[in-house]
C-alpha atoms as a PDB file:
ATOM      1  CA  UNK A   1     152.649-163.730   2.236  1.00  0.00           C
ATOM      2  CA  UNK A   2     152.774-162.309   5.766  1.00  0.00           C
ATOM      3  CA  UNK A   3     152.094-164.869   8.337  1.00  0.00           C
ATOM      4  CA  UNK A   4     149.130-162.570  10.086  1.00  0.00           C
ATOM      5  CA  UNK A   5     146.829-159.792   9.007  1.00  0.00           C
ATOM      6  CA  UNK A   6     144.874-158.147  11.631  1.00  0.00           C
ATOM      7  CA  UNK A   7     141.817-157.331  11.091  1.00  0.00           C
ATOM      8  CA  UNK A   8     142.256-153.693  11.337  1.00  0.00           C
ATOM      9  CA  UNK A   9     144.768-154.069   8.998  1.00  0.00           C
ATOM     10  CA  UNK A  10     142.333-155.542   6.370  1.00  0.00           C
ATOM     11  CA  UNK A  11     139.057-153.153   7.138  1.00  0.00           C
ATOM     12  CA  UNK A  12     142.009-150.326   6.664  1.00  0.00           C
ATOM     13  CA  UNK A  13     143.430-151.035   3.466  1.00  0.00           C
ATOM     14  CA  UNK A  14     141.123-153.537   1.500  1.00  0.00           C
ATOM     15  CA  UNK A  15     139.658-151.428  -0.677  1.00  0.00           C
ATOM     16  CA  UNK A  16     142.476-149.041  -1.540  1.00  0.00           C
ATOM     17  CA  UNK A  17     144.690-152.311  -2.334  1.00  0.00           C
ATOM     18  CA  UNK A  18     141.522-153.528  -4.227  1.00  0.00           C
ATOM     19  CA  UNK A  19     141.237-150.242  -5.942  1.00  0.00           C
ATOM     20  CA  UNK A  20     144.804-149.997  -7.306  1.00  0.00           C
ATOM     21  CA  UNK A  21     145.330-153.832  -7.814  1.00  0.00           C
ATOM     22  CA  UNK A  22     144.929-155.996 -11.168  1.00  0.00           C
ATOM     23  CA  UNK A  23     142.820-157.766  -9.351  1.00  0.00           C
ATOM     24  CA  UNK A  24     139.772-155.812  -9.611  1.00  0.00           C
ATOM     25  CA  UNK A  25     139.496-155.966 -13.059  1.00  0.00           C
ATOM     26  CA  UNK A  26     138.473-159.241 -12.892  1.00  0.00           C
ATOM     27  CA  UNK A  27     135.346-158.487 -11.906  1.00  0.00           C
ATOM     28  CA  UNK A  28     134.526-154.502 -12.854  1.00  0.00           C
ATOM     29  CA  UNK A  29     135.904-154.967 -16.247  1.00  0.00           C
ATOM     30  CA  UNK A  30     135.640-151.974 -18.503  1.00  0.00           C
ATOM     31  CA  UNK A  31     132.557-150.483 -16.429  1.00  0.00           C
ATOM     32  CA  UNK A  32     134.988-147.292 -15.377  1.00  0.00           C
ATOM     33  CA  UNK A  33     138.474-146.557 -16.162  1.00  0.00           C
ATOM     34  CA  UNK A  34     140.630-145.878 -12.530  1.00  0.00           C
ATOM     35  CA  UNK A  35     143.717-143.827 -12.529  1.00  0.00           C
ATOM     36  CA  UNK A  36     145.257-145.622  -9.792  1.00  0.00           C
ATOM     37  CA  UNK A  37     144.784-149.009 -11.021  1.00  0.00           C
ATOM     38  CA  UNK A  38     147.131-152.373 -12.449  1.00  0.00           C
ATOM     39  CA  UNK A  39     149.660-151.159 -10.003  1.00  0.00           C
ATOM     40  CA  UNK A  40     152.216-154.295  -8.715  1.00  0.00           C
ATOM     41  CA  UNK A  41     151.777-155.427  -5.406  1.00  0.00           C
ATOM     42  CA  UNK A  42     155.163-153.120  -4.563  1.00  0.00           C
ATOM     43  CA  UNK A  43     154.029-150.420  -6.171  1.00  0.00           C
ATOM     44  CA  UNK A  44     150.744-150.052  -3.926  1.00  0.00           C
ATOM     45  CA  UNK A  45     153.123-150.581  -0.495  1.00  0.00           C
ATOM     46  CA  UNK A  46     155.096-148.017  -1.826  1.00  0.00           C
ATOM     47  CA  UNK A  47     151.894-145.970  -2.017  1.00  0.00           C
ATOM     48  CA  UNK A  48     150.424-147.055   1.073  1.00  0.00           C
ATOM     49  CA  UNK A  49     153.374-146.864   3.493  1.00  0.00           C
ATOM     50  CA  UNK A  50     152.971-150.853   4.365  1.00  0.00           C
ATOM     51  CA  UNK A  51     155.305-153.547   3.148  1.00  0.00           C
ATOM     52  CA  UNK A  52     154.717-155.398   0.316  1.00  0.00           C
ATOM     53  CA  UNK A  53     153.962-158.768   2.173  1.00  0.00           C
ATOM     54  CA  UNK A  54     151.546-157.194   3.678  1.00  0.00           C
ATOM     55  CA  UNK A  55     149.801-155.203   0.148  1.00  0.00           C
ATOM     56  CA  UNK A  56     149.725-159.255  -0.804  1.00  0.00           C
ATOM     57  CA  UNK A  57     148.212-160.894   1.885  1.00  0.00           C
ATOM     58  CA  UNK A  58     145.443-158.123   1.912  1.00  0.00           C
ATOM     59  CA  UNK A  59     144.943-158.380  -1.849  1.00  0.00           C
ATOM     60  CA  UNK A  60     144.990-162.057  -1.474  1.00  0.00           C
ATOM     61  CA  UNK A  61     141.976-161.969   1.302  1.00  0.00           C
ATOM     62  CA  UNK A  62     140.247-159.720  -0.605  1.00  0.00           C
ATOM     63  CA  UNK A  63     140.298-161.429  -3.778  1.00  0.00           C
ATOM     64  CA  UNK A  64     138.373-164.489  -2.340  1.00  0.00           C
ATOM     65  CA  UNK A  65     135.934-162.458  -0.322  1.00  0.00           C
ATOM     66  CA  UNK A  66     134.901-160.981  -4.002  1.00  0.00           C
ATOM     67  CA  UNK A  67     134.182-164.426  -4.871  1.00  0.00           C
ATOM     68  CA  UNK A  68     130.442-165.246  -4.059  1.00  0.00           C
ATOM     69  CA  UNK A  69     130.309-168.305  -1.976  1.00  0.00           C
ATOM     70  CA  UNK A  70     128.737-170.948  -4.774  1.00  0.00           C
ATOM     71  CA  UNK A  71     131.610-170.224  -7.106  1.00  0.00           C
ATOM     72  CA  UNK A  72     133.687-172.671  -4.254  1.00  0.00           C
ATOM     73  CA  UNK A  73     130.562-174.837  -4.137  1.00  0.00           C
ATOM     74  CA  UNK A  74     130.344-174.776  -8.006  1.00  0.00           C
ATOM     75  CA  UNK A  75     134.299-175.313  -8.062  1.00  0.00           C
ATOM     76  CA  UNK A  76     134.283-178.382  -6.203  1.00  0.00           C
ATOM     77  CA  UNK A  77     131.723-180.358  -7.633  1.00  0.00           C
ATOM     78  CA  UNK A  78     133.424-179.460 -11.236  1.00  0.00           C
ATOM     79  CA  UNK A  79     136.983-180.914  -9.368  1.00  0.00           C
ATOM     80  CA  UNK A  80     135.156-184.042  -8.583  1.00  0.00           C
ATOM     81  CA  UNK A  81     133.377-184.882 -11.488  1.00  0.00           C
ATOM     82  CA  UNK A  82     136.952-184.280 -13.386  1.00  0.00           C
ATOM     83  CA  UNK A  83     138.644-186.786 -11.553  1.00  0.00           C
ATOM     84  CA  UNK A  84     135.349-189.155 -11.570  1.00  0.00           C
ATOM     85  CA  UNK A  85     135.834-188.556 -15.165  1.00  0.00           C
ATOM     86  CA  UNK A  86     139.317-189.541 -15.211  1.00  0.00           C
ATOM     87  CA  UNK A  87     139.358-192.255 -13.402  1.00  0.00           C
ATOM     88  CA  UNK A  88     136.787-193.904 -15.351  1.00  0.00           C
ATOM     89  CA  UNK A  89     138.984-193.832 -18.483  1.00  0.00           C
ATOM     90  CA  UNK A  90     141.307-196.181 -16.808  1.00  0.00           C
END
């Protein structure tokens, strides 16, 4: 992954790496069908004009800022009470 995104960089291309991503359909599902979509993280730089570090580290960003912020709550409290879990079967 590239060491730095700017900013910019993100607000720039976030939604267009979004938009042509796997990543998406995640969480629109079947709603709509997009032409431009399940493209590799390659084939979106090649697209875009940016390197492909760079399509990841965008994609990567932008993935967790789709996530709403109690799914890490939620996540973490599930992570503890697994290993509370597991360490009581000792």
């Amino acid at each position: 992954m590239e060491k730095y995104i700017s900013p910019e960089l993100y607000d720039r291309y976030k939604h267009q790496v979004l938009e042509m991503s796997l990543a998406v359909q995640n969480y629109v599902g079947l709603q709509h069908v997009r032409e431009t979509s399940c493209l590799t993280d390659a084939e979106i730089a090649e697209k875009l004009g940016l390197p492909r570090e760079q399509v990841t580290g965008i994609r990567m960003i932008a993935e967790m800022d789709l996530m709403p912020a109690d799914t890490w709550i939620n996540s973490d409290a599930e992570k503890r009470r697994k290993c509370r879990d597991s360490f009581s079967k000792r």
